[in-house]
Protein backbone atom coordinates (compact mmCIF):
# COMPACT_ATOMS: atom_id res chain seq x y z
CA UNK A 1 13.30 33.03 -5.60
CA UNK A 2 13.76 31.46 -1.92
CA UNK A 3 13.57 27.83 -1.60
CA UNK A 4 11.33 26.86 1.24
CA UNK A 5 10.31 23.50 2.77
CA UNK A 6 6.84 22.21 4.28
CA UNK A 7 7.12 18.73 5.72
CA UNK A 8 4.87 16.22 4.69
CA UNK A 9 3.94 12.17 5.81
CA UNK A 10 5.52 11.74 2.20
CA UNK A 11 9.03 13.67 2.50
CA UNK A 12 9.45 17.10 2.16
CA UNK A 13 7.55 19.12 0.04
CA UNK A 14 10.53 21.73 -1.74
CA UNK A 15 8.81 24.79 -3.39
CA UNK A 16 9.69 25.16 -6.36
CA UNK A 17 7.93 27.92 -8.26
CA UNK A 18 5.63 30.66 -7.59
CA UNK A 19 3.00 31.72 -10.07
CA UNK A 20 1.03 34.96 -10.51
CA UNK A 21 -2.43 33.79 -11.10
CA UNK A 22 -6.08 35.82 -11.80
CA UNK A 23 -8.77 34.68 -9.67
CA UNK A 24 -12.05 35.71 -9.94
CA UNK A 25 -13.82 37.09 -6.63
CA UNK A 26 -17.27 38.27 -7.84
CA UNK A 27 -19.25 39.37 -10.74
CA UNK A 28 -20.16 42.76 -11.14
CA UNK A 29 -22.72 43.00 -14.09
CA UNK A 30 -21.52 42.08 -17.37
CA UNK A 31 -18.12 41.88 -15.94
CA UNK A 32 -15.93 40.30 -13.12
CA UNK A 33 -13.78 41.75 -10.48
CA UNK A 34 -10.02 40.11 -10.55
CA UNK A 35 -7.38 39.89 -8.37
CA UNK A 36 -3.72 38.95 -8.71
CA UNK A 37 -2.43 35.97 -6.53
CA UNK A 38 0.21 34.13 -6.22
CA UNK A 39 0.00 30.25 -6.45
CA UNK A 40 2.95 28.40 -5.23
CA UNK A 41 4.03 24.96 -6.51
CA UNK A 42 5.20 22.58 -4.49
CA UNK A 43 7.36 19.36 -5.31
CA UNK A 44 8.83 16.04 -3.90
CA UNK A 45 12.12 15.36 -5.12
CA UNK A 46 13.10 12.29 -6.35
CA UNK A 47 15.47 10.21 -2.81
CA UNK A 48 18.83 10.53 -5.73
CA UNK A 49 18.28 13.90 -5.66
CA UNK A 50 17.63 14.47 -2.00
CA UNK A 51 20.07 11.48 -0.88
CA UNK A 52 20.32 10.35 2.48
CA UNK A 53 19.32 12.56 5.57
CA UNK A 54 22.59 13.66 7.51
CA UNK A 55 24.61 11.21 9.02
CA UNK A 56 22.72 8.11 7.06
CA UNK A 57 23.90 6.18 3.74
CA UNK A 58 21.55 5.23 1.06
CA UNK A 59 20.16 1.65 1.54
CA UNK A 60 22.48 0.97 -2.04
CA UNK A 61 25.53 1.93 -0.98
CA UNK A 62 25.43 -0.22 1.89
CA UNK A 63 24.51 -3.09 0.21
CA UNK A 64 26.76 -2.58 -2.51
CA UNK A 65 29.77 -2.37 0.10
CA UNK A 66 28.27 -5.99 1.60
CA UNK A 67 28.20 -7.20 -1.47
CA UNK A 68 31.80 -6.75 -1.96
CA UNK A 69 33.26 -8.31 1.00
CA UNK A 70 32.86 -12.13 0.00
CA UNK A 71 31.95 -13.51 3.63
CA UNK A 72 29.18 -10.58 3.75
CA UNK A 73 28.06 -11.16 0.10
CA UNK A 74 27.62 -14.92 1.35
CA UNK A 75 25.11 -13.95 3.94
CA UNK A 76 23.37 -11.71 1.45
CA UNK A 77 23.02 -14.45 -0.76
CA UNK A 78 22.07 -16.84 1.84
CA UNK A 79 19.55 -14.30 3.66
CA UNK A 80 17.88 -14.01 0.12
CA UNK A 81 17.78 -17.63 -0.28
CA UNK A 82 15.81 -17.63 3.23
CA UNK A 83 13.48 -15.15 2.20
CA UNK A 84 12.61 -17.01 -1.19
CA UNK A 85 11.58 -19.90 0.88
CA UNK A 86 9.71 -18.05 3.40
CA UNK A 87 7.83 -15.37 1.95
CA UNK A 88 7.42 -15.93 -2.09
CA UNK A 89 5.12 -18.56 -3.03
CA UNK A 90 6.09 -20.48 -6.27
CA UNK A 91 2.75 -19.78 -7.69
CA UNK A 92 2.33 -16.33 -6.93
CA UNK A 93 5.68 -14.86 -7.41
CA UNK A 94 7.52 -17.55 -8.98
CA UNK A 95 10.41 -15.47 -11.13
CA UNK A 96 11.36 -13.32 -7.88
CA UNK A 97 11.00 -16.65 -6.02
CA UNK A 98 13.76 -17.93 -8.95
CA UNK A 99 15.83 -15.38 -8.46
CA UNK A 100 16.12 -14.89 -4.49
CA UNK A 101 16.28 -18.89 -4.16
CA UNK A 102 19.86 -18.16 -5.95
CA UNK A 103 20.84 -15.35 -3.58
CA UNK A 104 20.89 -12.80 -6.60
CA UNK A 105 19.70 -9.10 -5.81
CA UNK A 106 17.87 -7.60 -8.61
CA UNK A 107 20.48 -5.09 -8.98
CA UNK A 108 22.93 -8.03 -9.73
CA UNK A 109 20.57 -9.59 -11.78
CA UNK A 110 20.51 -6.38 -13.48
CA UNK A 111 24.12 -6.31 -13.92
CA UNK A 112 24.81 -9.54 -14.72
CA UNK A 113 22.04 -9.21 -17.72
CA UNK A 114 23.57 -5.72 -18.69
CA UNK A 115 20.27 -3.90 -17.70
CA UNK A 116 18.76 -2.18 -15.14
CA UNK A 117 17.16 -2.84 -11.55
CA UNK A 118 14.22 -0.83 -12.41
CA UNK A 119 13.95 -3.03 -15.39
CA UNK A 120 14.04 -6.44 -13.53
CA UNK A 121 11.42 -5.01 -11.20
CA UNK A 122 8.83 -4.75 -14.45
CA UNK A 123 9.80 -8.21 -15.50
CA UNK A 124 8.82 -9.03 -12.18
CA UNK A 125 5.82 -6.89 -11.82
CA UNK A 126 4.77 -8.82 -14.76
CA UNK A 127 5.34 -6.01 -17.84
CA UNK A 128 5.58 -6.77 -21.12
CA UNK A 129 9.71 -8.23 -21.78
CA UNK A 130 11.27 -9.00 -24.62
CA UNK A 131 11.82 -13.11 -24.48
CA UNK A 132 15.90 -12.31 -25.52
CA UNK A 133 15.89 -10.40 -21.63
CA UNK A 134 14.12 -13.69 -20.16
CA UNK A 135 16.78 -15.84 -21.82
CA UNK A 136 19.66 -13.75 -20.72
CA UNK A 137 17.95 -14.22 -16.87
CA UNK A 138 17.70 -17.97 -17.54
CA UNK A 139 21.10 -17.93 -18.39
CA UNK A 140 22.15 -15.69 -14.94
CA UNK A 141 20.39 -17.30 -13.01
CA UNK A 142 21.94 -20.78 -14.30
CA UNK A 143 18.40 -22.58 -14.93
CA UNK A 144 16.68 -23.67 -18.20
CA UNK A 145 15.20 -20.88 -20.16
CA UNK A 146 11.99 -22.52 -20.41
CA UNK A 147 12.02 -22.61 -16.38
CA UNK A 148 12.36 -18.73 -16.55
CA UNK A 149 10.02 -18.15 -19.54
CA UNK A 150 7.15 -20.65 -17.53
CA UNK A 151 7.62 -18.38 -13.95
CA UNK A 152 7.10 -14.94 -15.79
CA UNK A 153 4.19 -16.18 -17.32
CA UNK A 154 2.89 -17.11 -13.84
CA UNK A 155 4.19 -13.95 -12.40
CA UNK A 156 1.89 -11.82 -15.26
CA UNK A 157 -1.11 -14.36 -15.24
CA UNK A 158 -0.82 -13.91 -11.11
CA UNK A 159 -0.77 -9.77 -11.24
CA UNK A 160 -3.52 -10.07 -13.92
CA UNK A 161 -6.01 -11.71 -11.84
């Protein structure tokens, strides 16, 4: 099978199989004319899989090569900070206002709690955490556990509404 691409507002659309279906085009007493078609099936694969158009680097890399020069990792952190302040509002975000205030990505976070970034987004999002993860943030993060454990309550509560 050839691989063929449409282009779509979402990506590109990769083909990925093509499937012999019947479809029915009339009936014809007690029975009903068929014909064989084929069906194609289309896809959008996941940006890992695709990675970076030519002559671009995924958004991680680059921040993970920021992240380890110290002066640039110092910006990052600071730049976060700035963004806490400016765009999260204690009482409608107030874990991901937590964490930015301390200049932490949620991929360090993730790291530094021996998890995922995927899985600090749902803690954020307000998901359902075990209160063992939201102690291990407390303790990244370098602020009382009860701080951490009162702002993800918030953060749910706020999603809920």
């Amino acid at each position: 099978m050839t691989t063929s691409t449409i282009p779509s507002r979402k990506g590109s659309l990769v083909l990925t199989e093509t499937l012999s279906v019947k479809a029915s085009l009339r009936e014809v007493g007690p029975q009903t004319e068929t014909e064989q078609q084929a069906t194609q099936i289309f896809s959008f694969p996941s940006p890992r899989e695709e990675g970076a158009p030519q002559g671009f680097r995924a958004i991680d890399d680059v921040v993970s090569e920021h992240e380890a020069d110290s002066k640039r990792a110092f910006a990052l952190a600071q730049a976060r900070s700035r963004v806490a302040q400016k765009h999260y509002n204690y009482l409608t975000a107030p874990l991901t206002q937590l964490r930015l205030a301390k200049g932490v990505s949620q991929a360090k976070l993730a790291a530094m709690i021996k998890s995922s970034q995927a899985h600090i987004a749902r803690v954020e999002n307000g998901q359902d955490v075990v209160i063992g993860t939201l102690e291990r943030i407390a303790d990244a993060l370098a602020v009382d556990a009860q701080v951490v454990i009162q702002a993800y309550r918030q953060q749910r509560d706020a999603k809920i509404r």
